[in-house]
PDB file of N, CA and C in Angstrom:
ATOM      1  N   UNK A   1     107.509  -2.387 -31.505  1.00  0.00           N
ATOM      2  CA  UNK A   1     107.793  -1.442 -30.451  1.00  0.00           C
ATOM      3  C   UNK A   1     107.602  -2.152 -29.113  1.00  0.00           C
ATOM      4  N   UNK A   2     108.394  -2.097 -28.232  1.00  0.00           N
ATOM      5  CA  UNK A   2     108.430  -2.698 -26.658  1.00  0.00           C
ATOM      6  C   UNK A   2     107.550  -1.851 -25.588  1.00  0.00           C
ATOM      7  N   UNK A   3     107.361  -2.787 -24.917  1.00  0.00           N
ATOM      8  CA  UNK A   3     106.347  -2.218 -23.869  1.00  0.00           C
ATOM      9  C   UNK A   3     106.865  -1.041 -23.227  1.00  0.00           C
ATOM     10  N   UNK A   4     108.082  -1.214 -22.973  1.00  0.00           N
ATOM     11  CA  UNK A   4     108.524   0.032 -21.875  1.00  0.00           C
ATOM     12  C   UNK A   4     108.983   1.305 -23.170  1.00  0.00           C
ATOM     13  N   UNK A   5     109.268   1.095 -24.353  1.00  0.00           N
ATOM     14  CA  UNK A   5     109.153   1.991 -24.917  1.00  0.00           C
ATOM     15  C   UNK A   5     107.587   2.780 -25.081  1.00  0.00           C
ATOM     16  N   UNK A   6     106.836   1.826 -25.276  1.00  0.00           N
ATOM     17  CA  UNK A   6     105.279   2.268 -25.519  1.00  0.00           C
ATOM     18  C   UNK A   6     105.045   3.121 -24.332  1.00  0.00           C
ATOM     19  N   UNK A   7     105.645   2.835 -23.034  1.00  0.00           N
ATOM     20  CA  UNK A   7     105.001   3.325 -21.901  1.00  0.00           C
ATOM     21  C   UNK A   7     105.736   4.579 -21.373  1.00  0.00           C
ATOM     22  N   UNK A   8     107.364   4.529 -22.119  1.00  0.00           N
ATOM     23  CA  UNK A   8     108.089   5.847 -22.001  1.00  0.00           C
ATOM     24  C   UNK A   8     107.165   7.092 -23.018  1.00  0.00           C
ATOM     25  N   UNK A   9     106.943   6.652 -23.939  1.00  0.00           N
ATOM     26  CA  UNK A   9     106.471   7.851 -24.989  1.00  0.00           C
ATOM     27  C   UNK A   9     105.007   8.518 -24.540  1.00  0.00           C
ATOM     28  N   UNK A  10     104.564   7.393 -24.000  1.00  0.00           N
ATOM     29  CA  UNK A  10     103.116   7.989 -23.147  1.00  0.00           C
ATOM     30  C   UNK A  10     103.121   9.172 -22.118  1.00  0.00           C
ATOM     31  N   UNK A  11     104.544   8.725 -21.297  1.00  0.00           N
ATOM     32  CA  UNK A  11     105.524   9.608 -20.039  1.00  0.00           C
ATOM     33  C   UNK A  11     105.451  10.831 -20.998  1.00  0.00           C
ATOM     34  N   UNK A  12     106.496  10.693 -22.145  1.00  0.00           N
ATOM     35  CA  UNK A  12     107.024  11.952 -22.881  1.00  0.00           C
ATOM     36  C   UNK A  12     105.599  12.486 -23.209  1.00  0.00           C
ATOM     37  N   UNK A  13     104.790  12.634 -23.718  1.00  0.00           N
ATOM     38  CA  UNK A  13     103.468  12.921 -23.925  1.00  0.00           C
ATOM     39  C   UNK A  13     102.670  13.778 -22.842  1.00  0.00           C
ATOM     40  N   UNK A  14     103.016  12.920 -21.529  1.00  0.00           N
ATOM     41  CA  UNK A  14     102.221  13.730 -20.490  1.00  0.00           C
ATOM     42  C   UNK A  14     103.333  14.692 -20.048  1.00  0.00           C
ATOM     43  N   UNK A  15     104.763  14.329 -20.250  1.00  0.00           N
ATOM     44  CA  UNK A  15     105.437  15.694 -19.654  1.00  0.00           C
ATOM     45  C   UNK A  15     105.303  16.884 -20.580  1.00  0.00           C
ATOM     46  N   UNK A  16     105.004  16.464 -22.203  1.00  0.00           N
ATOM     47  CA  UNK A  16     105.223  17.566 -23.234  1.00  0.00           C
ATOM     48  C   UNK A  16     103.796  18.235 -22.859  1.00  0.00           C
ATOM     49  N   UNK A  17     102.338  18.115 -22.723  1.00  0.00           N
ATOM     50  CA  UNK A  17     101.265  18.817 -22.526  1.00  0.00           C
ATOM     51  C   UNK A  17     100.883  19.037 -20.839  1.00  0.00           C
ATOM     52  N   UNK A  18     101.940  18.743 -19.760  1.00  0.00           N
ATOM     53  CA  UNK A  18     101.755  19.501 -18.769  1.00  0.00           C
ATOM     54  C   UNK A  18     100.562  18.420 -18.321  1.00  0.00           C
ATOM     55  N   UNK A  19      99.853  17.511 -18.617  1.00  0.00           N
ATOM     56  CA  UNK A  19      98.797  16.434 -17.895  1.00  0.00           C
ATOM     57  C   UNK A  19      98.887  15.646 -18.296  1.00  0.00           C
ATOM     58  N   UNK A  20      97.998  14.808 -17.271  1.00  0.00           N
ATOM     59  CA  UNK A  20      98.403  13.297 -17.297  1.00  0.00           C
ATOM     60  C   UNK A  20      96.447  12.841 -18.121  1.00  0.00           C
ATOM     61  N   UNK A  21      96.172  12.849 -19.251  1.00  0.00           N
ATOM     62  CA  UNK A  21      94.968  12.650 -19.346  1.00  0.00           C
ATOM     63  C   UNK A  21      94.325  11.269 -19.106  1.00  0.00           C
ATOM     64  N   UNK A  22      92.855  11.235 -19.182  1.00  0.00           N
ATOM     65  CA  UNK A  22      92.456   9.724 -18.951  1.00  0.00           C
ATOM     66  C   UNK A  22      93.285   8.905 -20.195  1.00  0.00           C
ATOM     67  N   UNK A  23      93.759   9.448 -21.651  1.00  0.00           N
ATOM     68  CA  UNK A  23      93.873   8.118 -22.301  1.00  0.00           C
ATOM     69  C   UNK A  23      95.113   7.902 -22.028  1.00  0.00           C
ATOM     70  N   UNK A  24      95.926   9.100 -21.481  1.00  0.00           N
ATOM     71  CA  UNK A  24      97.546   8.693 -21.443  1.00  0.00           C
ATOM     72  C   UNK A  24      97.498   7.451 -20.456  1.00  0.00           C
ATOM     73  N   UNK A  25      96.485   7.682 -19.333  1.00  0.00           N
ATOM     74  CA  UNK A  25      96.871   6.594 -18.068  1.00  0.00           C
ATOM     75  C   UNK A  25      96.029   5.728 -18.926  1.00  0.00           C
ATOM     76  N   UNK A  26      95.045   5.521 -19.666  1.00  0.00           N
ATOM     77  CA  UNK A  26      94.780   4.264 -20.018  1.00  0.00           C
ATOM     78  C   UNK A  26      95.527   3.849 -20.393  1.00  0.00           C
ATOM     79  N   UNK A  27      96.254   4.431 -21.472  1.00  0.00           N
ATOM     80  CA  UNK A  27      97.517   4.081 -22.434  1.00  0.00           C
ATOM     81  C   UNK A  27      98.382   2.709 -21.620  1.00  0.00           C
ATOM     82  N   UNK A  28      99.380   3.525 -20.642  1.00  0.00           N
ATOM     83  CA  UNK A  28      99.986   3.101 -19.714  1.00  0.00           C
ATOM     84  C   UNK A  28      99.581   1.715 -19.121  1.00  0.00           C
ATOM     85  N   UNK A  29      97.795   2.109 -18.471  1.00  0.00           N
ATOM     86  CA  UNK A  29      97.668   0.801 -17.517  1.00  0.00           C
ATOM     87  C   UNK A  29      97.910  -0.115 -18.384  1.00  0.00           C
ATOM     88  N   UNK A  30      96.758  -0.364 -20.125  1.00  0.00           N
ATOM     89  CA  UNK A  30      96.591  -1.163 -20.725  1.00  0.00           C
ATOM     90  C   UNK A  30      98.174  -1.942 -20.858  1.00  0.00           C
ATOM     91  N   UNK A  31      98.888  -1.167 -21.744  1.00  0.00           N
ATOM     92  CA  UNK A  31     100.458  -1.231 -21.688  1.00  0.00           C
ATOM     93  C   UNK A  31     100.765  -2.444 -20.276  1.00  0.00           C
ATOM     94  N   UNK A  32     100.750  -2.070 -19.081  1.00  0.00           N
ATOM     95  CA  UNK A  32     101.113  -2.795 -17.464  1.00  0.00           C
ATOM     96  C   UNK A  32     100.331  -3.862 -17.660  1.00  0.00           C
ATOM     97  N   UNK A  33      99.214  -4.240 -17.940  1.00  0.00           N
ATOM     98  CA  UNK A  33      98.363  -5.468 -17.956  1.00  0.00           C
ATOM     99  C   UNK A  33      98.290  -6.126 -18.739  1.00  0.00           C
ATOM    100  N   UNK A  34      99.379  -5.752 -20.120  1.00  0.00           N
ATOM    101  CA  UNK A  34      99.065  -6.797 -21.081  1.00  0.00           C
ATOM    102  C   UNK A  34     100.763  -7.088 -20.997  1.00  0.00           C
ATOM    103  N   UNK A  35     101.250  -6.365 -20.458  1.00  0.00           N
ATOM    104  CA  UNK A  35     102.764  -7.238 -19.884  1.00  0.00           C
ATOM    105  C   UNK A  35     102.756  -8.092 -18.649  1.00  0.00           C
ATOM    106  N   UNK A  36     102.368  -7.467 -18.091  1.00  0.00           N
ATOM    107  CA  UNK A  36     102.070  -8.883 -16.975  1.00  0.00           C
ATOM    108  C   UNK A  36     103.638  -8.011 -15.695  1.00  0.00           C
ATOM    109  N   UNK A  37     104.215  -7.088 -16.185  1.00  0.00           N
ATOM    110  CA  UNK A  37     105.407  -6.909 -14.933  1.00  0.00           C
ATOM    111  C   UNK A  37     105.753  -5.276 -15.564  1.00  0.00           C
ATOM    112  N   UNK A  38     106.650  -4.781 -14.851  1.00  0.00           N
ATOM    113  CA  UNK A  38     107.114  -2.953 -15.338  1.00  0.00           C
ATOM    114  C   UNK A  38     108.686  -3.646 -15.541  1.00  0.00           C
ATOM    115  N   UNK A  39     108.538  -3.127 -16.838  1.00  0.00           N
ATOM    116  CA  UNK A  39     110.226  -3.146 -17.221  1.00  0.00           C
ATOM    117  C   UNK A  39     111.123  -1.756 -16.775  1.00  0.00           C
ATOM    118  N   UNK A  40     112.376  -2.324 -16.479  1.00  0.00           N
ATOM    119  CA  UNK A  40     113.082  -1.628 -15.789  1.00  0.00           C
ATOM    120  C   UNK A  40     113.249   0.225 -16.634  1.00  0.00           C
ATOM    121  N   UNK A  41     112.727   0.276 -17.885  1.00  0.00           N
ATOM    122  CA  UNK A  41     113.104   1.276 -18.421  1.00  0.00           C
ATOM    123  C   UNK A  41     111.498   2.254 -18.210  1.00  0.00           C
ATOM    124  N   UNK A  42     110.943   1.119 -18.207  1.00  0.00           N
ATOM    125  CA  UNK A  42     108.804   1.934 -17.732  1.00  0.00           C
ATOM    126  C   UNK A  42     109.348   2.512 -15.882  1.00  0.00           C
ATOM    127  N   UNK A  43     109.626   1.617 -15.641  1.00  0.00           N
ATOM    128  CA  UNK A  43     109.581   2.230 -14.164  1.00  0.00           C
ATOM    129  C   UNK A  43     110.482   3.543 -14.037  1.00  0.00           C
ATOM    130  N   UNK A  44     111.536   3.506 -14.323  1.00  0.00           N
ATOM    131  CA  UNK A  44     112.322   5.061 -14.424  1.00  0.00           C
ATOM    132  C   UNK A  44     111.474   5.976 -14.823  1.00  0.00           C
ATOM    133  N   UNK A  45     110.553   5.798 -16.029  1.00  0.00           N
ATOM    134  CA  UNK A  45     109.426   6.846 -16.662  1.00  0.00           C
ATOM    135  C   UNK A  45     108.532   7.047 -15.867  1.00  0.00           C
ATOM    136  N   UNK A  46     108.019   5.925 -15.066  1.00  0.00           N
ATOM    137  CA  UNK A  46     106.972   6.295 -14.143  1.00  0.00           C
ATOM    138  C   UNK A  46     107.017   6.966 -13.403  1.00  0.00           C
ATOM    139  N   UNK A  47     108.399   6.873 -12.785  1.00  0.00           N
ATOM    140  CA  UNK A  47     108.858   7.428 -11.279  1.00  0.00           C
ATOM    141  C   UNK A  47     109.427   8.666 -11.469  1.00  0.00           C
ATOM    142  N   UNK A  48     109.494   9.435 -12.967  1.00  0.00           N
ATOM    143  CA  UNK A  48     110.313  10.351 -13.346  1.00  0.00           C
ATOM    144  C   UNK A  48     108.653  11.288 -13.140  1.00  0.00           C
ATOM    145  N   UNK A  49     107.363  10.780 -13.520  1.00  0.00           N
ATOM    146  CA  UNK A  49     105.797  11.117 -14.149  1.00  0.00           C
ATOM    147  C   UNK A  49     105.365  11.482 -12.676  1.00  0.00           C
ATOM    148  N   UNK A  50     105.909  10.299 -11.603  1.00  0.00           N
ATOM    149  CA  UNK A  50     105.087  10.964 -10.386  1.00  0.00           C
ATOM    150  C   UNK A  50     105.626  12.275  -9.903  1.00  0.00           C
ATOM    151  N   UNK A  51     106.714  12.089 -10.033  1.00  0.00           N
ATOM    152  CA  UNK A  51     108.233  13.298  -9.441  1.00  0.00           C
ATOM    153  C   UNK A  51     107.252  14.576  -9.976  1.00  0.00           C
ATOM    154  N   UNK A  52     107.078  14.595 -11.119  1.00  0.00           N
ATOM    155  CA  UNK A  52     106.633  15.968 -11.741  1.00  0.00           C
ATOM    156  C   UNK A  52     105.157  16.186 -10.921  1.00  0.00           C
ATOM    157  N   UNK A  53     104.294  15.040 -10.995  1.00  0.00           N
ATOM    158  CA  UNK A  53     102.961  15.562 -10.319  1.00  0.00           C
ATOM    159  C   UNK A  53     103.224  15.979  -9.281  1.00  0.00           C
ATOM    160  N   UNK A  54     104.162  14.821  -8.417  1.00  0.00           N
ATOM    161  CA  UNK A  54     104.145  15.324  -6.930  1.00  0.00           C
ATOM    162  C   UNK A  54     104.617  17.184  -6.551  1.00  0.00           C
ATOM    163  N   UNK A  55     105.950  17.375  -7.695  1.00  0.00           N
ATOM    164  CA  UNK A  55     106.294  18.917  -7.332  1.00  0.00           C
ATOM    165  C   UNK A  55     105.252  19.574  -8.179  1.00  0.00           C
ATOM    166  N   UNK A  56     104.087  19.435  -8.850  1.00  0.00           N
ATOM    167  CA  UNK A  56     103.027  20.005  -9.169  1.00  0.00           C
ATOM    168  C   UNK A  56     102.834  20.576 -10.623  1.00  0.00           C
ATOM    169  N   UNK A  57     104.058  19.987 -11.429  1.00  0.00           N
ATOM    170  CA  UNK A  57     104.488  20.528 -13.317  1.00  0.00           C
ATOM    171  C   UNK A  57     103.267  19.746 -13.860  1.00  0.00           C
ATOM    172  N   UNK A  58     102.790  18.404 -13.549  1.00  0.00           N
ATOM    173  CA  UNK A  58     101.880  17.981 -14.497  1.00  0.00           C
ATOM    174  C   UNK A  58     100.710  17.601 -13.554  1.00  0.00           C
ATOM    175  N   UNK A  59      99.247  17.922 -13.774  1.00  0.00           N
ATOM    176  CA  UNK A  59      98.386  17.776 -13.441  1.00  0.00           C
ATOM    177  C   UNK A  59      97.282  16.587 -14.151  1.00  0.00           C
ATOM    178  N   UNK A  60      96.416  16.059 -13.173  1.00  0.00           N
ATOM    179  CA  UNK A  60      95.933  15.047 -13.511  1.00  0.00           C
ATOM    180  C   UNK A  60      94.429  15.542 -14.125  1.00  0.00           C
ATOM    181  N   UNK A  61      93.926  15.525 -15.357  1.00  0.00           N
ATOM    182  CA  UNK A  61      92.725  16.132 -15.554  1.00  0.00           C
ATOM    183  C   UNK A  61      92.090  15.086 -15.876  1.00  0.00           C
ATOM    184  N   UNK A  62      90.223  15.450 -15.449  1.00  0.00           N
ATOM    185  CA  UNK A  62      89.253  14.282 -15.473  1.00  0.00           C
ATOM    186  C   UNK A  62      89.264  14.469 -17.396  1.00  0.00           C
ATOM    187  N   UNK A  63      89.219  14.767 -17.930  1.00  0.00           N
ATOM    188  CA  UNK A  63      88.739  15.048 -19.292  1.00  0.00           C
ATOM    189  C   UNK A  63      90.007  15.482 -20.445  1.00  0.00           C
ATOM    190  N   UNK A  64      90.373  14.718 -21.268  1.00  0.00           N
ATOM    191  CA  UNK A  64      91.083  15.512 -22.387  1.00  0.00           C
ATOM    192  C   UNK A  64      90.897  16.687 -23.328  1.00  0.00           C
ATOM    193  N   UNK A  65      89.672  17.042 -22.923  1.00  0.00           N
ATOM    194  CA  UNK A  65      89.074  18.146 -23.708  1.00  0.00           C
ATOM    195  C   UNK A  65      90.483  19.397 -24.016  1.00  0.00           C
ATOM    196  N   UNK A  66      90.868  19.663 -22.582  1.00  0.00           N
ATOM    197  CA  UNK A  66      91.724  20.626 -22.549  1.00  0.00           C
ATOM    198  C   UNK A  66      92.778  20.970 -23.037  1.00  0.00           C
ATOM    199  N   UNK A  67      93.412  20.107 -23.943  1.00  0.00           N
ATOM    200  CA  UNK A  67      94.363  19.998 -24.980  1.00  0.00           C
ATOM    201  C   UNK A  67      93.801  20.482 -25.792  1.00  0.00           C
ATOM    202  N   UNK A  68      93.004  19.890 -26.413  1.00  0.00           N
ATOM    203  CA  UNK A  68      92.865  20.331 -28.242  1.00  0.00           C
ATOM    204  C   UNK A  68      93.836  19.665 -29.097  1.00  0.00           C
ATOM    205  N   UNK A  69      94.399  19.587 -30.273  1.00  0.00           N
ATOM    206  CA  UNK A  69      95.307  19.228 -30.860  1.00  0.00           C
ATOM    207  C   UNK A  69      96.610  18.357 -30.276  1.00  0.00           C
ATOM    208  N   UNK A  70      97.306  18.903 -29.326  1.00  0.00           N
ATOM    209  CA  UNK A  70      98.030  18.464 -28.355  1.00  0.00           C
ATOM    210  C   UNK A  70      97.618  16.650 -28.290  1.00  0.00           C
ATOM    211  N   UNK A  71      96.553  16.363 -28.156  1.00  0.00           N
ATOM    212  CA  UNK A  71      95.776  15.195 -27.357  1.00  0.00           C
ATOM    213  C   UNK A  71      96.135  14.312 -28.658  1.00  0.00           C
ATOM    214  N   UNK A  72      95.866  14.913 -29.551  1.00  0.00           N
ATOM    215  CA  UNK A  72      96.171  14.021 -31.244  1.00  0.00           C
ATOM    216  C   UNK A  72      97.592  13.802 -31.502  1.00  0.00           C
ATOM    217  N   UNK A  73      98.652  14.289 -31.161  1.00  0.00           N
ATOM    218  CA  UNK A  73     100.089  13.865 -30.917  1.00  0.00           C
ATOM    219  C   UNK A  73      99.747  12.112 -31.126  1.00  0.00           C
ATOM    220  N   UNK A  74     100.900  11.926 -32.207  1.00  0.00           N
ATOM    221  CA  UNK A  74     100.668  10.373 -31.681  1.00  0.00           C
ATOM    222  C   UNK A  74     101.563   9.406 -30.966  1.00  0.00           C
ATOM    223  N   UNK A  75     101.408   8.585 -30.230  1.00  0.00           N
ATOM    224  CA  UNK A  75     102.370   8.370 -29.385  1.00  0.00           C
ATOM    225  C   UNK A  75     103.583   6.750 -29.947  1.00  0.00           C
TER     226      UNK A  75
END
């Protein structure tokens, strides 16, 4: 599986439960730092992830607690 796929499904993940949790963004960073650059198909996902926070659909929560089941999706 490719990085920018790994890092799209993380996207799909936080748009399907409405937040962005700590492991999704770990997910992600880890994903960015062990590539070393954002592939052109991660960055569309990213920029698609802020779009939603910024108009306010997905929220950033300190804790995954708030899922439940949701959080176990695997990515």
């Amino acid at each position: 599986m490719g990085s920018a796929f790994s890092i799209c499904r993380l996207v799909e993940k936080a748009l399907h439960t409405g937040a962005l949790t700590p492991e999704i963004e770990q997910g992600i960073n880890a994903e960015l730092s062990r590539l070393g650059h954002l592939p052109l198909g991660a960055s569309e996902a990213l920029e698609l992830l802020m779009y939603e926070m910024d108009a306010g659909r997905i929220r950033l929560v300190p804790t995954s607690s708030f899922c439940g089941d949701l959080c176990q999706v695997p990515i």
